[in-house]
Each structure stands twice: as C-alpha cells, then as structure tokens.
Protein backbone atom coordinates (compact mmCIF):
# COMPACT_ATOMS: atom_id res chain seq x y z
CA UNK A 1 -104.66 -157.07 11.59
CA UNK A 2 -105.75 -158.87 15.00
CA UNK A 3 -106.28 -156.85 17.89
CA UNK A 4 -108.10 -159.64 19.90
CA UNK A 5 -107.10 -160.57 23.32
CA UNK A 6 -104.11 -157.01 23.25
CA UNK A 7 -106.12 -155.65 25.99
CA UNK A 8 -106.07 -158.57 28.32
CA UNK A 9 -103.44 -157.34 30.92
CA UNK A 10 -102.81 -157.14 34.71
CA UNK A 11 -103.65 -153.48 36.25
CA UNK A 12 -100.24 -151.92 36.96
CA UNK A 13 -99.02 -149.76 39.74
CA UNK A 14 -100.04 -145.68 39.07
CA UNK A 15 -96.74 -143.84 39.40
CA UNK A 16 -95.63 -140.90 37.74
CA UNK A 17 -93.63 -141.50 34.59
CA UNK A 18 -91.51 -139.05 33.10
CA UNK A 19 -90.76 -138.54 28.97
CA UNK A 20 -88.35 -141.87 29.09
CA UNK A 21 -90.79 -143.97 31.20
CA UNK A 22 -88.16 -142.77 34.14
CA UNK A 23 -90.18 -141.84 37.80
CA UNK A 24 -89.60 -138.62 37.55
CA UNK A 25 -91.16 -135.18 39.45
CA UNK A 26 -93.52 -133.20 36.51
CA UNK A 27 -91.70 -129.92 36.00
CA UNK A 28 -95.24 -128.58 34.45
CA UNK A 29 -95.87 -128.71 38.96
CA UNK A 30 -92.42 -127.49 39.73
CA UNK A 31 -92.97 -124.26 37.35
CA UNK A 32 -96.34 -123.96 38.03
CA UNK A 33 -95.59 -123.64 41.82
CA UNK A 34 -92.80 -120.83 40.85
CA UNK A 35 -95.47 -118.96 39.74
CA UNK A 36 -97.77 -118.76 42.16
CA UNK A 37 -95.04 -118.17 44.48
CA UNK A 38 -93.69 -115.38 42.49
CA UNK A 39 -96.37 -114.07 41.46
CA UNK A 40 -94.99 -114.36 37.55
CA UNK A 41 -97.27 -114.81 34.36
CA UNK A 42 -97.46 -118.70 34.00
CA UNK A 43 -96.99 -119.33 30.26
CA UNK A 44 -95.55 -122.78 31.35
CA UNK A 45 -99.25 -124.71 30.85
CA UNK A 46 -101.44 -124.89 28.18
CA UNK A 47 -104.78 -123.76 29.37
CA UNK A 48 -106.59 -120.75 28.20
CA UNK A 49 -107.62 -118.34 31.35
CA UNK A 50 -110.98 -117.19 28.63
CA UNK A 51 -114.31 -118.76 28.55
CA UNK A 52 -115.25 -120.96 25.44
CA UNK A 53 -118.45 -119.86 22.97
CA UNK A 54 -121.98 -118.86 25.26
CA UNK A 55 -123.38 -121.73 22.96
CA UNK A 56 -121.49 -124.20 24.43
CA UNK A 57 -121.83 -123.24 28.24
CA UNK A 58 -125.55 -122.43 28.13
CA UNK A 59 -125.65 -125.87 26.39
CA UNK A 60 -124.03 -127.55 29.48
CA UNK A 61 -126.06 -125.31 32.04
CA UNK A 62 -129.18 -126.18 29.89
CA UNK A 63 -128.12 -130.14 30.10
CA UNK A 64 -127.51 -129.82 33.75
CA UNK A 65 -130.61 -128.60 34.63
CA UNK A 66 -132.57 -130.81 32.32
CA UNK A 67 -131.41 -133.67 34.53
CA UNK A 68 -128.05 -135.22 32.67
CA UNK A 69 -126.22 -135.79 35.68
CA UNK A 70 -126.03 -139.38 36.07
CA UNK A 71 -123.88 -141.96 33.91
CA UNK A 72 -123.75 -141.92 29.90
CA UNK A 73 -124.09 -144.41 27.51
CA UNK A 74 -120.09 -146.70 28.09
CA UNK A 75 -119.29 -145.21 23.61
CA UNK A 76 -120.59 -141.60 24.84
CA UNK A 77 -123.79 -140.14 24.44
CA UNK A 78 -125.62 -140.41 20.72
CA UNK A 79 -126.20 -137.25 20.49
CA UNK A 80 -121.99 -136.64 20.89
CA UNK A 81 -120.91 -139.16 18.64
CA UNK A 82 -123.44 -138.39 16.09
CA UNK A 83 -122.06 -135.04 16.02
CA UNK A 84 -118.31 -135.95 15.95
CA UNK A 85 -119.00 -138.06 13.13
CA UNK A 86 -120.61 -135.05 10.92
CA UNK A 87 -118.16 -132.75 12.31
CA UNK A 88 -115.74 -135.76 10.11
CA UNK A 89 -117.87 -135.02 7.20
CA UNK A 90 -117.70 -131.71 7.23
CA UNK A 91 -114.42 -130.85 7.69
CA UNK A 92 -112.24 -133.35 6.01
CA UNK A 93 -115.15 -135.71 4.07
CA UNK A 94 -114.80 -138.85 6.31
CA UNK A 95 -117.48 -140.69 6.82
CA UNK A 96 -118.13 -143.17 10.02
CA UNK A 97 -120.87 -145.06 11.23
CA UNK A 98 -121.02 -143.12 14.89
CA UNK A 99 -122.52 -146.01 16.66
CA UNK A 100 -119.96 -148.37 15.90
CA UNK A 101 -116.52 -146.26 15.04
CA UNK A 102 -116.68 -143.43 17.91
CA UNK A 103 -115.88 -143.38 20.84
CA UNK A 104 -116.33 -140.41 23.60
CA UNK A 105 -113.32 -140.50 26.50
CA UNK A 106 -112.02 -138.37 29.26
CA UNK A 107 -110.14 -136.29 27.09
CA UNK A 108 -107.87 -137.05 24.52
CA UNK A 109 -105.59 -137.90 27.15
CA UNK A 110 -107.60 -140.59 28.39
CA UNK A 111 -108.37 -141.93 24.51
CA UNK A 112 -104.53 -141.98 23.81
CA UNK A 113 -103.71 -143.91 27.30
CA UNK A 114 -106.78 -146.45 26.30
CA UNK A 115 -105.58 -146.96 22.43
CA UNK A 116 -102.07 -147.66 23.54
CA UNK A 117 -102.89 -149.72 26.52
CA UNK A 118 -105.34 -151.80 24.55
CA UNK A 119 -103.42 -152.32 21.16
CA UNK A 120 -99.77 -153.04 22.44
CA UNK A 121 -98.05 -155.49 24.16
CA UNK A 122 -94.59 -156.44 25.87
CA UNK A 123 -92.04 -156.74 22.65
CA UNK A 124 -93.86 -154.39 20.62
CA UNK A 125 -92.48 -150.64 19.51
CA UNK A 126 -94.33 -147.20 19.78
CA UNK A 127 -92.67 -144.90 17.21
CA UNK A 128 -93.61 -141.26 18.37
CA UNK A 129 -91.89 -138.18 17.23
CA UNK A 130 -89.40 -136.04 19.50
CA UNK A 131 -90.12 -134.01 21.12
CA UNK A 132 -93.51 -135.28 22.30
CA UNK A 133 -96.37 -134.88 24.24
CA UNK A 134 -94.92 -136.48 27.67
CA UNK A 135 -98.21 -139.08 28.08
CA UNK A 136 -96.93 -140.91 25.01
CA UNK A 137 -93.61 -142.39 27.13
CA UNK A 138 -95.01 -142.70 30.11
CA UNK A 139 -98.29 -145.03 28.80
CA UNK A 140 -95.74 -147.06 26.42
CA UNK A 141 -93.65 -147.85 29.50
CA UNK A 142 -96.85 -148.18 31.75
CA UNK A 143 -98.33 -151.24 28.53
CA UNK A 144 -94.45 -152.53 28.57
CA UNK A 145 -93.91 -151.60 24.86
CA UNK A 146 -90.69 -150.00 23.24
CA UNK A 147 -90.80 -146.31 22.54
CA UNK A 148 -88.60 -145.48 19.78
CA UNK A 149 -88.78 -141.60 18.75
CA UNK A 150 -87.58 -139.79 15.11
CA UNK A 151 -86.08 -136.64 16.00
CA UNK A 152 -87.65 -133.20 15.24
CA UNK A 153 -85.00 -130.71 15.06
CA UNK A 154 -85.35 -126.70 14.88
CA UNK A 155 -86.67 -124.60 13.34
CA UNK A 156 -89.15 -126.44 11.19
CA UNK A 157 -89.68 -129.52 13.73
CA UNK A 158 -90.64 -131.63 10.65
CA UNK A 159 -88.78 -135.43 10.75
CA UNK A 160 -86.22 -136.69 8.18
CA UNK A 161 -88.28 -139.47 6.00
CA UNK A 162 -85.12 -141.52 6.00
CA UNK A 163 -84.88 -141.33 10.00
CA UNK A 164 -88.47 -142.19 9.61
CA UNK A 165 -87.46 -145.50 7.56
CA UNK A 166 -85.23 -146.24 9.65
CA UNK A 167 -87.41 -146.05 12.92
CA UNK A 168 -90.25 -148.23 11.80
CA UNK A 169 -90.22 -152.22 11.05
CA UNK A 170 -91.78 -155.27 11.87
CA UNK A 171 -92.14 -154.47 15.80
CA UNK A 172 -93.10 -151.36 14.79
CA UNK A 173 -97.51 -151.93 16.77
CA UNK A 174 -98.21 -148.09 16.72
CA UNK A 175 -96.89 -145.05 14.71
CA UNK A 176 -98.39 -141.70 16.81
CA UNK A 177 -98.45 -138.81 15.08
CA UNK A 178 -99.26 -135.79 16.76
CA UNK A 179 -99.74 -133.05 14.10
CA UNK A 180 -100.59 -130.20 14.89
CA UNK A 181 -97.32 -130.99 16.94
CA UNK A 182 -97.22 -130.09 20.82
CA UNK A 183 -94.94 -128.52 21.63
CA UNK A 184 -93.60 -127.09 18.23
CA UNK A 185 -96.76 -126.08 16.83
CA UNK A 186 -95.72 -127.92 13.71
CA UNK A 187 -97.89 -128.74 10.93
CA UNK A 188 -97.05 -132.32 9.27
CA UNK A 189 -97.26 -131.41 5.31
CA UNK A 190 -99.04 -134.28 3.11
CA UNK A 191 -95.93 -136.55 1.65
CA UNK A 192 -94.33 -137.41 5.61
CA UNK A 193 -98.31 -137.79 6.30
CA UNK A 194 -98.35 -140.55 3.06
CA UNK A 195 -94.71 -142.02 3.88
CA UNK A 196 -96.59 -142.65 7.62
CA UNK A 197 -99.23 -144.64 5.56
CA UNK A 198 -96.49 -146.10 3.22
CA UNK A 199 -94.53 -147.52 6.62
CA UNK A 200 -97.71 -148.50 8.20
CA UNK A 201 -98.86 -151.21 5.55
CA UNK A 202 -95.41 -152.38 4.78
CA UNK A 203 -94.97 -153.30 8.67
CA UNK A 204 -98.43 -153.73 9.83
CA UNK A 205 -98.42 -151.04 12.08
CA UNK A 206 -101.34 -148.98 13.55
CA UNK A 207 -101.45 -144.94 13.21
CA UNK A 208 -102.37 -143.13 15.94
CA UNK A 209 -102.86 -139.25 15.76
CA UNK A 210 -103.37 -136.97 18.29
CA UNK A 211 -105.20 -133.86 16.46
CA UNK A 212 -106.73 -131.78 19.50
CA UNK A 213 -104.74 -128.25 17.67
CA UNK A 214 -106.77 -129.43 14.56
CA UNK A 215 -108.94 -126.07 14.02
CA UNK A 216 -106.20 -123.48 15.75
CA UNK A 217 -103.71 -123.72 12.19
CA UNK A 218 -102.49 -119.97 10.99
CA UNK A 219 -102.47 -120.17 7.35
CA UNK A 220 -102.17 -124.11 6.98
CA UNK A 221 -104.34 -126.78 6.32
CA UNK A 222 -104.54 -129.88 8.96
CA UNK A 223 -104.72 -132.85 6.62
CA UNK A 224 -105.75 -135.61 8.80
CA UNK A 225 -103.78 -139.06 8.37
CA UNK A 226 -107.40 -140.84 8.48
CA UNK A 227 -108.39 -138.90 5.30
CA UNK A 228 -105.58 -140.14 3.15
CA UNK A 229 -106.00 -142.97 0.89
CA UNK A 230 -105.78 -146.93 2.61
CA UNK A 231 -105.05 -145.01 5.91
CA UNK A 232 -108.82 -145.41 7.69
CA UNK A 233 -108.35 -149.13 8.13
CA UNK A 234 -105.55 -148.83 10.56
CA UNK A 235 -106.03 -145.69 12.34
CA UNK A 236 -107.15 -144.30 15.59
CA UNK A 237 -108.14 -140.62 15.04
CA UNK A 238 -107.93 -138.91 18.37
CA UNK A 239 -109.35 -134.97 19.09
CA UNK A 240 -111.19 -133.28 21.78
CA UNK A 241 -113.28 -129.91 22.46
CA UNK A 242 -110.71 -128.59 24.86
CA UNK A 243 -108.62 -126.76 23.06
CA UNK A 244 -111.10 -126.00 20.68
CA UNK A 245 -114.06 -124.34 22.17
CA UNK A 246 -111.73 -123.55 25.82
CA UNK A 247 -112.83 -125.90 27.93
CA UNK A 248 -110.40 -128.21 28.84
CA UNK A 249 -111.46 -128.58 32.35
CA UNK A 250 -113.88 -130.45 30.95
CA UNK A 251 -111.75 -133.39 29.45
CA UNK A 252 -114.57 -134.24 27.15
CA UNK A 253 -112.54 -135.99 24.21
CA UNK A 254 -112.91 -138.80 21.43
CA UNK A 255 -111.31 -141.66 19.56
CA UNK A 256 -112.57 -142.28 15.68
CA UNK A 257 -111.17 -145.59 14.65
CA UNK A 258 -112.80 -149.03 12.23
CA UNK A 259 -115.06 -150.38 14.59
CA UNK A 260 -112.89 -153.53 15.86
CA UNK A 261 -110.11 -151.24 16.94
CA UNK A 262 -112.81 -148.73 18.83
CA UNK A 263 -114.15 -152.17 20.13
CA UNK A 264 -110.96 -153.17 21.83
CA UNK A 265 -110.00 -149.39 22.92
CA UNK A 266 -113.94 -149.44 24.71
CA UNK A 267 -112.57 -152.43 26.61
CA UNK A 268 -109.80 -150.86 28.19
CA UNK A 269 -111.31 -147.51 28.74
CA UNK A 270 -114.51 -148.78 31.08
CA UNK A 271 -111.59 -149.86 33.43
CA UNK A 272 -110.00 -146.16 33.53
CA UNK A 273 -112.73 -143.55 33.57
CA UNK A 274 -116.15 -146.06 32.86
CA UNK A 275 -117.78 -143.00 31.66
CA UNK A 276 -117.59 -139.11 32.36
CA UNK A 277 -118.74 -135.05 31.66
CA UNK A 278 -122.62 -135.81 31.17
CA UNK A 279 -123.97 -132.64 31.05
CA UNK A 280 -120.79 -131.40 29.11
CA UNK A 281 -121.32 -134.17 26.00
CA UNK A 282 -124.53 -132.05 24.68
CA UNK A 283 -122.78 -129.02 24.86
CA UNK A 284 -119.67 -130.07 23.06
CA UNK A 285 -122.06 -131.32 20.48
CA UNK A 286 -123.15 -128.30 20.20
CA UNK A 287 -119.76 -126.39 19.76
CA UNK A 288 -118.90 -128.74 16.67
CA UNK A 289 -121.99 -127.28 14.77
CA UNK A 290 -121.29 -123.91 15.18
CA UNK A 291 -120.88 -121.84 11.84
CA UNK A 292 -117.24 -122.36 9.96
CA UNK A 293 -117.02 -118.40 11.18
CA UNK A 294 -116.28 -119.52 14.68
CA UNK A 295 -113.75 -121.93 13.75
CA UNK A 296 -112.18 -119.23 12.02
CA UNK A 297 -112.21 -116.68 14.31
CA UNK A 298 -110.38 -118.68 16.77
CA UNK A 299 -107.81 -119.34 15.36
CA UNK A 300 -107.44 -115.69 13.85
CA UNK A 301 -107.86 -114.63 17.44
CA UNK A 302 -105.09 -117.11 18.70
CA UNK A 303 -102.77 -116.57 15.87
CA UNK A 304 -102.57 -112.56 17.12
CA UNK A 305 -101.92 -113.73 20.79
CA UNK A 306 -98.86 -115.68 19.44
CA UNK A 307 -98.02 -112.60 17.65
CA UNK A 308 -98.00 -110.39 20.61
CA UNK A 309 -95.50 -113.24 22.51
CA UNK A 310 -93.43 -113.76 20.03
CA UNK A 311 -92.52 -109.89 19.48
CA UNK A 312 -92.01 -109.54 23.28
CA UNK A 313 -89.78 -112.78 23.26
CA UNK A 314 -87.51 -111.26 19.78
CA UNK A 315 -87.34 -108.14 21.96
CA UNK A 316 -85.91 -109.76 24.83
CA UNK A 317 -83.24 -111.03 22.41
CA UNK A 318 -84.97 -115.09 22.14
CA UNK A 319 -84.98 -116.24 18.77
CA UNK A 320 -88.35 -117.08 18.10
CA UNK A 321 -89.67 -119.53 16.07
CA UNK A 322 -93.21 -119.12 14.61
CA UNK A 323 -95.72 -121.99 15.13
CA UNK A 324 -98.19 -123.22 12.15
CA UNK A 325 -100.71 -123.93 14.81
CA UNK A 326 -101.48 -124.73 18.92
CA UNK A 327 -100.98 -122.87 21.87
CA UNK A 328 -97.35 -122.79 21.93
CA UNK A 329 -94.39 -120.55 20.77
CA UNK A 330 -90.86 -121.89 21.17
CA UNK A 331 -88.16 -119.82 21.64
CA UNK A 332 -84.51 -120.41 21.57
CA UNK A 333 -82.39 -118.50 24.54
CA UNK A 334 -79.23 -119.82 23.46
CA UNK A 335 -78.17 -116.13 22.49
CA UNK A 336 -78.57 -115.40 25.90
CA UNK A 337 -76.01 -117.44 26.62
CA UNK A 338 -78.54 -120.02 27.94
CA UNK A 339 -77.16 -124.07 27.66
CA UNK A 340 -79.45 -125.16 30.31
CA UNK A 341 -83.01 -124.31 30.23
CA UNK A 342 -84.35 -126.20 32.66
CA UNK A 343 -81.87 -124.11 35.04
CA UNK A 344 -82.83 -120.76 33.07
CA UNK A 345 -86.43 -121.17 33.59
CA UNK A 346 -86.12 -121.81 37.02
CA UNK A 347 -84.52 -118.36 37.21
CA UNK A 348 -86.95 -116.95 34.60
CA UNK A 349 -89.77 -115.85 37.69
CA UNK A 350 -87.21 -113.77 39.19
CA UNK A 351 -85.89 -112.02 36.37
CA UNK A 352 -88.77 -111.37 33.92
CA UNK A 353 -91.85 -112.34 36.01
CA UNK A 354 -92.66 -114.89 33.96
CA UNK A 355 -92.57 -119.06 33.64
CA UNK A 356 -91.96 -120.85 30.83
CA UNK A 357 -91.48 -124.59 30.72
CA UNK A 358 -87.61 -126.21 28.74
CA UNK A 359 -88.37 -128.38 26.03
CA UNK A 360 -86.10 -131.15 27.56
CA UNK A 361 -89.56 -131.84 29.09
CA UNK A 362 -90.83 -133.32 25.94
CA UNK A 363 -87.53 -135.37 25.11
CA UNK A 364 -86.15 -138.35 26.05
CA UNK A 365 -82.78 -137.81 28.70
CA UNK A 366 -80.53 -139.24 25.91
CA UNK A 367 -81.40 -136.91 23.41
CA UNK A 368 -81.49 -133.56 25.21
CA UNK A 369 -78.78 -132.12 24.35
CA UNK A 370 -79.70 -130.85 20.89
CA UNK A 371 -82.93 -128.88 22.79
CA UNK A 372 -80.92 -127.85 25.93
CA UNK A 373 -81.53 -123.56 25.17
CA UNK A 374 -85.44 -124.24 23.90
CA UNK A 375 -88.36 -123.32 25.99
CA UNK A 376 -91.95 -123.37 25.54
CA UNK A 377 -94.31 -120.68 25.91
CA UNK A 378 -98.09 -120.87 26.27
CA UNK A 379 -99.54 -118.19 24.30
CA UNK A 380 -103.51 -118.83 24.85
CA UNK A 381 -104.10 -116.72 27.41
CA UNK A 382 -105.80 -112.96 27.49
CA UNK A 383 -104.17 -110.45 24.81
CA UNK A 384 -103.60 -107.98 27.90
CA UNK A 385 -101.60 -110.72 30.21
CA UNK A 386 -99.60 -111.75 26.53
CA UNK A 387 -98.33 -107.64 26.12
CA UNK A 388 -97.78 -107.64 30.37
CA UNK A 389 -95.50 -110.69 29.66
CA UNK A 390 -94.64 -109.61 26.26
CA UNK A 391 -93.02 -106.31 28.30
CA UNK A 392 -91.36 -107.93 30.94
CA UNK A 393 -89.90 -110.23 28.88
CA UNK A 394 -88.47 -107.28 26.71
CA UNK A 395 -87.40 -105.61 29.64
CA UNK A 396 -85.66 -108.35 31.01
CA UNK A 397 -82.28 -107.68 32.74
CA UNK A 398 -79.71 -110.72 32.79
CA UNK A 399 -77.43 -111.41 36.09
C-alpha cells in the first residue's frame, strides 16, 4: 500500500463546503444565531457549558506558567504522545511505538482534514456513512475525491452489510468510520466493524475512524477497528480530549496510524496548523491517566443528562430514540406533523425556547428525504438547563 507522493497537491481556495461538497451557509451559525436572539436553550451544538476534571486545568495553568508557551515538537509533545500510546494499551491492548505512529493535531478535526487530504487523490472514493459528520464531504470535495455514503436509517442507525458491499471496490482509497456515530449516537457492533476490515483488504482501501465519543458509551463497549485482527496495518485511528475531559476549546486531538501513513498525514498537517495548544498537551496527558473511575463517571453522568432530554422530548410528543453513546439524542417530530425540519427548527425558538439542529445537516441533498422530520439535540450541557429545556419542550404549544 503506497502512500508516497498522495500529499503532493496545489493549496486550494478556503470556502465553506456544505455535506455534498455544495457552498453552502452552516445552519450550526444560522441556529446558533436564533438563539442568542431568542434567548432559547441552544441544544443545536455540541459543546458542554461545564468545566473538564481540576487535574487537567491545573495541569494546563501549571504548564503555562512553567513557560510552555512557544511552539511544540511538529508529531506533538513526548510527553502527549507517550501518553496516548499507553492510554492504547490500556484501554483496548494496542500497542504503538509513540515516536513514530502518533501524531498530536488541532483536534480531531484537523487530523481527519490532514489524513484525507494527504492519502487521496482526484479519481479516488471516500466511503463514509450517512448521516455524517459534515467535515467528511466537505474535505473529500476540498482533496477532489468521490464521496460515496451507505445509508444509516432509523432507529438503530447501523448500515446494511450488503449496501456496505455494494459501496466499496477498487476506487474505494478510504473507508471512515465514525463509531461512536455523530449524530446518532450509534455504536458499530463487532461483525460490520470485521466486514469494514473484510472490504478493506479485498480493495486495498484505508480505514479511517473517527472515535472522539470513545469513553461516553451507556452500557456498550467501543471496539476500536484498529484492535481487530489485520486491521492496524491500514488504519488511521483518530480521537481527541475534547469531548472527553470538556475541553474542546482546546482542539487538542490525535491521529494513531503505522508509521508511513502518520509520516505522510505529518506532511500535510505542518501546512494547516504547523503546530498548536502547548500548554494544553501536558494537561491532556494528564487527563488520559486519570483512574478508570473518571472515565466512568462521565459517562454515567452524561448518560442521565440524555435521560432528562429525552423524557422532556417523549413528553412533548417526539419520538425519541435512545443513543448508545455521544452528546446527541435524535428525535423524530414527524408525529407532530413535522415533514420539514429544517423549517420546524427554525420555528422551534419561538415556540419551545429552544434550538435544535435537522439532521438533513448531516446528509447529502439527494438523500434527505428519508431524515426530513429528524432533529438533533445536544444533551451535554448542565442537568438544570437539560430539565429547563426538558419543560419547555413538554410544554410546547403547536400553531
């Protein structure tokens, strides 16, 4: 599997790409805006509004004012990687060489846009799943690949294995598999994880998985792809502390990969951020050691947050489906007599006080129609602001 010279390419123009690759407005800005001009709950964006562990913050203070202001090592600092790569141990029994196979990036945003960028090419396909995380079309069309999607369909959001077969083949450059699954919250069980292997050495295809729910599961295990027998050799792992210790203003995220493919993703990366977050490197370090009783806390504590949204959205006459793992709830409002949700949650400010953001966002404009009533709700916020929304929603009256 060559992957020299794939990340030799002219810069291209920075616009604003919507799910399809089509210029498009971000309605994440257009429902954000609603809400601070109507003053509703924004459940629209997945950020928490909570501090992280006092670990990991006195760890950043502590690295600020020991002097780590100034540029890190171009892989991250050593004492980062060295951590991600026991954190690998740990948790799933990987083991990596962390100078060579890991890589520290501006989030796992910034890891995803540098694997894609530097391992395709014009002619080649990007298989994602639908719906998807919207930076998954826009850097496919931004590299000039394909982006050909396998449906995920309510209520389980889990893909058919024949539409899977169907999807993949010798074009096939990248298979991205984002499991825990924004926005569902799905959780990828272990035979579609194996089929993604199975497709990937028939074709010659590279995995790429976007894991950043990967500790905030409710009852089920996150297998990662990279774990699974013949899978290391072709796959980018991709995670980040964001979501994990609540501090994704920080964008401190990582790739995990053999080290040829890390070598060619380093390549493209020093041209987007060079390096970044310092003084936040240590400190996420230090929030990957912390005792399996955090881990497990937080995601205890975010699984009764969903619980609290969910029961306000069933009141409010939504059906609800219940998410495995992430930040997000997604509820149906077609017994509302919603077909539009885009429309709806443009209204939603005004008659509940509170924004969600229509699944359509994550989809492809040929392929809306099956997700036309779904919208997502974010449901990491503070368990006070979830029962305030959790009460308007329920007392929600319908013009």
């Amino acid at each position: 599997m060559s992957v020299s010279g794939s990340w030799e390419r002219t810069a291209r123009g920075a616009m604003l790409l919507g799910p399809g690759g089509e210029l498009s407005p971000t309605i994440f800005a257009e429902m954000s805006a609603l809400a601070a001009s109507t003053g509703a709950i924004n459940l629209g964006q997945g950020f928490p509004d909570e501090d992280g562990p006092a670990e990991v913050l006195e760890a950043a203070r502590a690295a600020i004012s020991a002097g780590v202001n100034q540029y890190p090592p171009g892989l991250g600092m050593p004492v980062l990687r060295e951590a991600i790569a026991a954190h690998q141990k740990r948790f799933y029994g990987i083991e990596l060489d962390a100078a060579t196979q890991v890589l520290v990036t501006a989030g796992a945003t910034e890891a995803i846009a540098a694997t894609l960028l530097a391992l395709t090419d014009a002619g080649d396909e990007v298989v994602t799943f639908e719906p998807f995380y919207d930076e998954y079309g826009a850097i496919t069309a931004l590299g000039r690949a394909t982006q050909v999607t396998v449906p995920l369909r309510a209520p389980h959001f889990l893909p058919d294995p024949d539409e899977l077969r169907a999807a993949v083949n010798d074009r096939t450059r990248v298979i991205i598999v984002n499991s825990p699954h924004n926005p569902s919250g799905a959780v990828f069980p272990r035979e579609i994880l194996e089929l993604i292997v199975e497709l990937a050495h028939r074709h010659d295809a590279i995995i790429v998985t976007d894991e950043v729910y990967e500790h905030l599961t409710f009852g089920v295990e996150h297998m990662p792809v990279a774990g699974l027998p013949g899978a290391f050799e072709r796959t980018v792992t991709i995670s980040s502390g964001g979501k994990t210790f609540s501090t994704t203003g920080w964008k401190i995220g990582w790739a995990v990969a053999p080290a040829e493919l890390i070598q060619a993703i380093a390549a493209v990366k020093q041209y987007l951020t060079y390096v970044n977050g310092a003084p936040f490197q240590p400190a996420i370090a230090v929030g990957l050691g912390l005792p399996d009783e955090f881990f497990a806390s937080a995601a205890a504590t975010l699984r009764a947050k969903r619980d609290i949204l969910s029961a306000g959205l069933a009141s409010a006459g939504f059906t609800v489906g219940t998410p495995d793992a992430g930040y997000f709830v997604i509820a149906d409002a077609a017994p509302l007599g919603v077909t539009d949700a885009a429309e709806f949650c443009r209204a939603l400010p005004s008659l509940a006080g509170v924004v969600g953001v229509p699944v359509t966002a994550f989809v492809r404009p040929a392929n809306r129609a099956q997700y036309s009533s779904l919208i997502r709700f974010a449901f990491c916020k503070r368990a006070e602001l979830l029962e305030d929304a959790a009460a308007r929603l329920a007392g929600m009256t319908l013009i």
